[in-house]
N, C-alpha and C. Protein backbone atom coordinates (compact mmCIF):
# COMPACT_ATOMS: atom_id res chain seq x y z
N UNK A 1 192.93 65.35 79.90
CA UNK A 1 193.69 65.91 80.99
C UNK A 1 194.63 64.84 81.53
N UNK A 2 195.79 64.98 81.04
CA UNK A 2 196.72 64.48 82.01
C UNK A 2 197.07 64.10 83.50
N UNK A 3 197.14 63.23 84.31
CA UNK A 3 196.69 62.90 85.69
C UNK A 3 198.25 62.66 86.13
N UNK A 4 199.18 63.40 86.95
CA UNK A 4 200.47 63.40 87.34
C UNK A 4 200.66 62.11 87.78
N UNK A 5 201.79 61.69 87.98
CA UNK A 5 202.14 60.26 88.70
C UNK A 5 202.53 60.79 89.91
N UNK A 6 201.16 60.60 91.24
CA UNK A 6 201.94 61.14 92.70
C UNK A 6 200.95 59.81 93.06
N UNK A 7 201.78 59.15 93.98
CA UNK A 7 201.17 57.66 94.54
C UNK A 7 200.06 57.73 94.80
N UNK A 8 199.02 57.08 94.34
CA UNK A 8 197.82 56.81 94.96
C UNK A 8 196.42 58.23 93.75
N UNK A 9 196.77 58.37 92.88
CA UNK A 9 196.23 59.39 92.15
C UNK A 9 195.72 58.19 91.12
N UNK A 10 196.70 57.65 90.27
CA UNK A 10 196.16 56.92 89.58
C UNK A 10 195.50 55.97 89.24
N UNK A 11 195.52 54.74 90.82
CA UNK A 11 193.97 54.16 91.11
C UNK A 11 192.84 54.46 91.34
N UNK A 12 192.83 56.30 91.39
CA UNK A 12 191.44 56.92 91.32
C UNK A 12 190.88 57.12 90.05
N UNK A 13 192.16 57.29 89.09
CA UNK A 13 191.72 58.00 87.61
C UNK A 13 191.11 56.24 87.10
N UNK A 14 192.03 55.37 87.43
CA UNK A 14 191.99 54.11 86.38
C UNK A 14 190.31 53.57 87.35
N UNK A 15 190.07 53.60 88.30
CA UNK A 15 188.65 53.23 88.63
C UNK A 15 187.47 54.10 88.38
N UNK A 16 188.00 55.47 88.24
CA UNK A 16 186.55 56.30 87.14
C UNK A 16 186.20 55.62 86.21
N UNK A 17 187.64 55.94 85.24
CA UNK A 17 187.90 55.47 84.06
C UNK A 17 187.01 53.70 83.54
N UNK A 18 186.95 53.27 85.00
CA UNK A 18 186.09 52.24 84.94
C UNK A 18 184.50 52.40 85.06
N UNK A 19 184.58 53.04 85.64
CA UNK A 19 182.88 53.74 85.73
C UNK A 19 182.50 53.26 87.05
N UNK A 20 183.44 53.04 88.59
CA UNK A 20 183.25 53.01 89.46
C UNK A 20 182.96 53.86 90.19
N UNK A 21 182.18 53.68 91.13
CA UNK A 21 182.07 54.90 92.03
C UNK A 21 183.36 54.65 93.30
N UNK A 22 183.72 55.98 93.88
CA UNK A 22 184.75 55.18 94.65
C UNK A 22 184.49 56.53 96.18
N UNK A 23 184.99 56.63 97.12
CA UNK A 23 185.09 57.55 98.06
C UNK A 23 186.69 57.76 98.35
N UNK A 24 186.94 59.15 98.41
CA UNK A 24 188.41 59.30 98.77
C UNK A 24 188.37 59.91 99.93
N UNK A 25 189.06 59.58 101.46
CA UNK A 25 189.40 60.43 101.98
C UNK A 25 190.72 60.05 102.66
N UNK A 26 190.45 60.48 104.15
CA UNK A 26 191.94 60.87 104.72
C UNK A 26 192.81 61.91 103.64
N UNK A 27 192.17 63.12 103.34
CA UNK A 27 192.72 63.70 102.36
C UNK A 27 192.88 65.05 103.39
N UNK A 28 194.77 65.85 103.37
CA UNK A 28 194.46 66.54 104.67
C UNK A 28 195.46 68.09 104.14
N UNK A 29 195.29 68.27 102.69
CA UNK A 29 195.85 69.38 102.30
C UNK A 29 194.91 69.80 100.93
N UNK A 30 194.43 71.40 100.96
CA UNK A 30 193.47 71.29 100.02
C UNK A 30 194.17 71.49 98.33
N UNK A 31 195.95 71.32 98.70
CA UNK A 31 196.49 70.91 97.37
C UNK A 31 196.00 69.49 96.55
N UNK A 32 196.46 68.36 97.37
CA UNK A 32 195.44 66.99 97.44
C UNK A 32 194.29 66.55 96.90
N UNK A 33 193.03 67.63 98.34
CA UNK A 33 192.19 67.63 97.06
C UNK A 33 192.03 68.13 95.66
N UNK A 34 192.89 69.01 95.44
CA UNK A 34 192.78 69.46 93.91
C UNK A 34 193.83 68.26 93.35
N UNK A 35 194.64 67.73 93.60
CA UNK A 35 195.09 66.75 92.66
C UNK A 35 193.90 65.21 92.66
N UNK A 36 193.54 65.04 93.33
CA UNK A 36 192.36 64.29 93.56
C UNK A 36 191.57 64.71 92.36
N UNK A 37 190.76 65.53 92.74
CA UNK A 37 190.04 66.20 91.40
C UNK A 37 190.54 65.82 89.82
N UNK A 38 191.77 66.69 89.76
CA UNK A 38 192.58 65.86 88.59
C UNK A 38 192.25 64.90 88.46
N UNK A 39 192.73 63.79 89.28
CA UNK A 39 193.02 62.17 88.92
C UNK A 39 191.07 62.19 88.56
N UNK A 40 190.34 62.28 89.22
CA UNK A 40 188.96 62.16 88.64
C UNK A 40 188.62 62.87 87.46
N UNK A 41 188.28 64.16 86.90
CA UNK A 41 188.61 64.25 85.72
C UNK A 41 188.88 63.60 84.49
N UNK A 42 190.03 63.12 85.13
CA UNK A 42 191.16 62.11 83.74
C UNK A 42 190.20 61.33 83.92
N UNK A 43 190.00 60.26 84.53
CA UNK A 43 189.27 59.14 84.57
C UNK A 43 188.08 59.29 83.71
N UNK A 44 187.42 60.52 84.50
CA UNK A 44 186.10 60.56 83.46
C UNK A 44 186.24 60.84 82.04
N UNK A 45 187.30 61.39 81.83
CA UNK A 45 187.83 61.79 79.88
C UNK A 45 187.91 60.73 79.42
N UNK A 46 188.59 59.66 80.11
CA UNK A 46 189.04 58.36 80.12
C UNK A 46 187.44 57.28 79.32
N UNK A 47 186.76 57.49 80.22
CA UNK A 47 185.25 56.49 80.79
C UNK A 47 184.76 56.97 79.42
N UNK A 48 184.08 55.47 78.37
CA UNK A 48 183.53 55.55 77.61
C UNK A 48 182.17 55.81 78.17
N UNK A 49 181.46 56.07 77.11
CA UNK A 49 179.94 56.53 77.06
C UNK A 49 179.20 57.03 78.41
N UNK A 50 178.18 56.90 78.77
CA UNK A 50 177.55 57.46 79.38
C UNK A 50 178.30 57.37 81.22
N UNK A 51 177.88 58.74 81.58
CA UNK A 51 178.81 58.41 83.22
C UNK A 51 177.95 58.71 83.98
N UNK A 52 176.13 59.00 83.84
CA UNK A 52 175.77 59.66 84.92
C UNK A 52 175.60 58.81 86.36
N UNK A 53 175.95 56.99 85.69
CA UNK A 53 175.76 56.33 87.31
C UNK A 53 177.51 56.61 87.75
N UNK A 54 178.08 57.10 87.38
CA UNK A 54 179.62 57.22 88.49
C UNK A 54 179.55 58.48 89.51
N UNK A 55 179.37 58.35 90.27
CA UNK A 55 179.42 59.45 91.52
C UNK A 55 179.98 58.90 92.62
N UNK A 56 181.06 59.89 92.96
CA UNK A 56 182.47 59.14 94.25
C UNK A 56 182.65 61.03 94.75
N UNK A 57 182.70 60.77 96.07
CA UNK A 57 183.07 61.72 96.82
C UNK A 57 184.84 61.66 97.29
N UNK A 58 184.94 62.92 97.30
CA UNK A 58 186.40 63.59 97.99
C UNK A 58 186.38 64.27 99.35
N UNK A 59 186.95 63.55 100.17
CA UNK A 59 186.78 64.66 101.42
C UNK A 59 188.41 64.95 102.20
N UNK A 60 188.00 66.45 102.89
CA UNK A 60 189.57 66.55 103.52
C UNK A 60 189.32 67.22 105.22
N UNK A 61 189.90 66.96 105.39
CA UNK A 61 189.73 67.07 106.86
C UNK A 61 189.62 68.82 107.10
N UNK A 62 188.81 69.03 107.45
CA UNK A 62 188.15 70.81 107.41
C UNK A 62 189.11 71.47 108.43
N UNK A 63 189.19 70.53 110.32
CA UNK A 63 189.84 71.04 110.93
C UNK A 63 191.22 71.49 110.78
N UNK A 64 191.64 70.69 109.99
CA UNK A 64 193.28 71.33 109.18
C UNK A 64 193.33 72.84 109.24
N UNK A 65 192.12 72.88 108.15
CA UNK A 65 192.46 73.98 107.74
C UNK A 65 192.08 75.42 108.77
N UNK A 66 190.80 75.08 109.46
CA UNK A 66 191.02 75.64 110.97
C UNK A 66 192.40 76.17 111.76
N UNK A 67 193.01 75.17 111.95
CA UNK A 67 193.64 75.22 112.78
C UNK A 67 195.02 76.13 112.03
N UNK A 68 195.22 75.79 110.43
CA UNK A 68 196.10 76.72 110.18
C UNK A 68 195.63 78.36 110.42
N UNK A 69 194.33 78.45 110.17
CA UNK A 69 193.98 79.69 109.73
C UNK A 69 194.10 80.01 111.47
N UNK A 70 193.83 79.73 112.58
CA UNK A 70 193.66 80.04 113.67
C UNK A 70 195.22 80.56 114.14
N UNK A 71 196.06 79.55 113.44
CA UNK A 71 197.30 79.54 113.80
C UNK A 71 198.03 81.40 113.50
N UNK A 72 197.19 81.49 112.43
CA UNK A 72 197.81 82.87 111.98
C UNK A 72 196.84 83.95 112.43
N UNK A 73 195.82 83.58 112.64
CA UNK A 73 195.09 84.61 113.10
C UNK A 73 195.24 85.07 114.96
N UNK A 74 196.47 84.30 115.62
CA UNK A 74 197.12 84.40 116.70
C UNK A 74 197.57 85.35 116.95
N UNK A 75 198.27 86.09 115.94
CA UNK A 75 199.40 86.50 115.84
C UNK A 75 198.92 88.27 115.10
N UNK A 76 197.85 88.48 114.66
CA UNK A 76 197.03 89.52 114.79
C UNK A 76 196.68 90.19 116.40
N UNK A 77 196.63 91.55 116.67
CA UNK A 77 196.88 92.48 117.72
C UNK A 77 195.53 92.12 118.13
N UNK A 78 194.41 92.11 117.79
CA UNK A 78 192.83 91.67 118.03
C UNK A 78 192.86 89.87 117.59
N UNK A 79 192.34 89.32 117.91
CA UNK A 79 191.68 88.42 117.85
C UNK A 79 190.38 87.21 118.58
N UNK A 80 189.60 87.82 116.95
CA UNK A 80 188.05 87.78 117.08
C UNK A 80 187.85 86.44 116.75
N UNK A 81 186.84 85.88 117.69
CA UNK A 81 186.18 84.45 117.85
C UNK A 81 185.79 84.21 116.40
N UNK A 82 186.71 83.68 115.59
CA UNK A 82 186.76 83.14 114.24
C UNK A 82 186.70 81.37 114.25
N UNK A 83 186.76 80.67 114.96
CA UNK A 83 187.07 78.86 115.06
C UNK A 83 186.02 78.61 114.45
N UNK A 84 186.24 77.50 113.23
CA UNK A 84 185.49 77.16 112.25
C UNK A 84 185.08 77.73 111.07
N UNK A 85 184.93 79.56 111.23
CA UNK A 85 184.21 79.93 110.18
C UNK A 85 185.65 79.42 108.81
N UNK A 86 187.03 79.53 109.07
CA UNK A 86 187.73 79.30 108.02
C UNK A 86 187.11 77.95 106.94
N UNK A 87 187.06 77.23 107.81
CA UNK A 87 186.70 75.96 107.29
C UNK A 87 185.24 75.60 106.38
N UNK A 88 184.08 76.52 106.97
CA UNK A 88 182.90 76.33 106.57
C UNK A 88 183.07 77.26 105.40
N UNK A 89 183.90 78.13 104.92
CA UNK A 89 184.18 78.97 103.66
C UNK A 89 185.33 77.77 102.65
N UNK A 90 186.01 77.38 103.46
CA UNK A 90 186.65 76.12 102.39
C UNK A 90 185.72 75.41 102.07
N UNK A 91 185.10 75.05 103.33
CA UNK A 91 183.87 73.72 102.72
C UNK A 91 182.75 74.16 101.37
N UNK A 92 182.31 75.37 101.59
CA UNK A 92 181.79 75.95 100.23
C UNK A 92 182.01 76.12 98.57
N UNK A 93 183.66 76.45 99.31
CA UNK A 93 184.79 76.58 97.91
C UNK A 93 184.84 75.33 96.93
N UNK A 94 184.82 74.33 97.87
CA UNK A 94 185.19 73.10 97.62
C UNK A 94 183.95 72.14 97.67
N UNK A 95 183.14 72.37 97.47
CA UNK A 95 181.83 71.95 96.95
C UNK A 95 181.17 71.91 95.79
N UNK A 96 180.77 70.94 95.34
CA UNK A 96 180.04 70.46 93.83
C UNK A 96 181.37 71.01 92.66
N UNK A 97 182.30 70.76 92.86
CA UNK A 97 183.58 70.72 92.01
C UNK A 97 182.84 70.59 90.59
N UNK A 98 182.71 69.51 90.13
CA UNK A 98 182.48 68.50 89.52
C UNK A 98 180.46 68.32 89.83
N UNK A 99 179.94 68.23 88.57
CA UNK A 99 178.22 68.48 88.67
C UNK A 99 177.95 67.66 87.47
């Protein structure tokens, strides 16, 4: 898998690729984390032999996505005490990616 050149992607792939564990965050669009993902991926295609000691987490800021979903759910004729649930359904989505 090919890993795009967007700044900061490819010191994630080239330190899998090493068999580091690493933590990513300040990550605050869940496009991001899916290019994140990517860059890990590659790395691991990358990483000779065995990988089960490499384990590195991705995280993105949940309230983001709150606050967009709140943002639009404003603007609906009803609006029902929804704050948070957007986020705890991303947080699910976006869980154990990668196993």
């Amino acid at each position: 898998m090919a890993c795009r050149r967007i700044e900061g992607l490819d010191p994630i792939r080239r330190m899998i690729a090493e068999k580091r564990s690493i933590n990513v965050t300040l990550i605050f669009s869940l496009d991001r984390y899916d290019e994140v993902i990517e860059a890990y991926i590659a790395g691991l295609e990358e990483a000779p032999g065995d990988l089960t000691a490499v384990s590195s987490v991705a995280s993105f800021f949940v309230s983001r996505i709150d606050a967009d979903v709140c943002a639009d759910a404003s603007r609906l004729p009803s609006q029902p005490q929804s704050s948070g649930r957007a986020s705890r359904g991303g947080r699910r989505r976006h869980t154990n990616v990668v196993s």
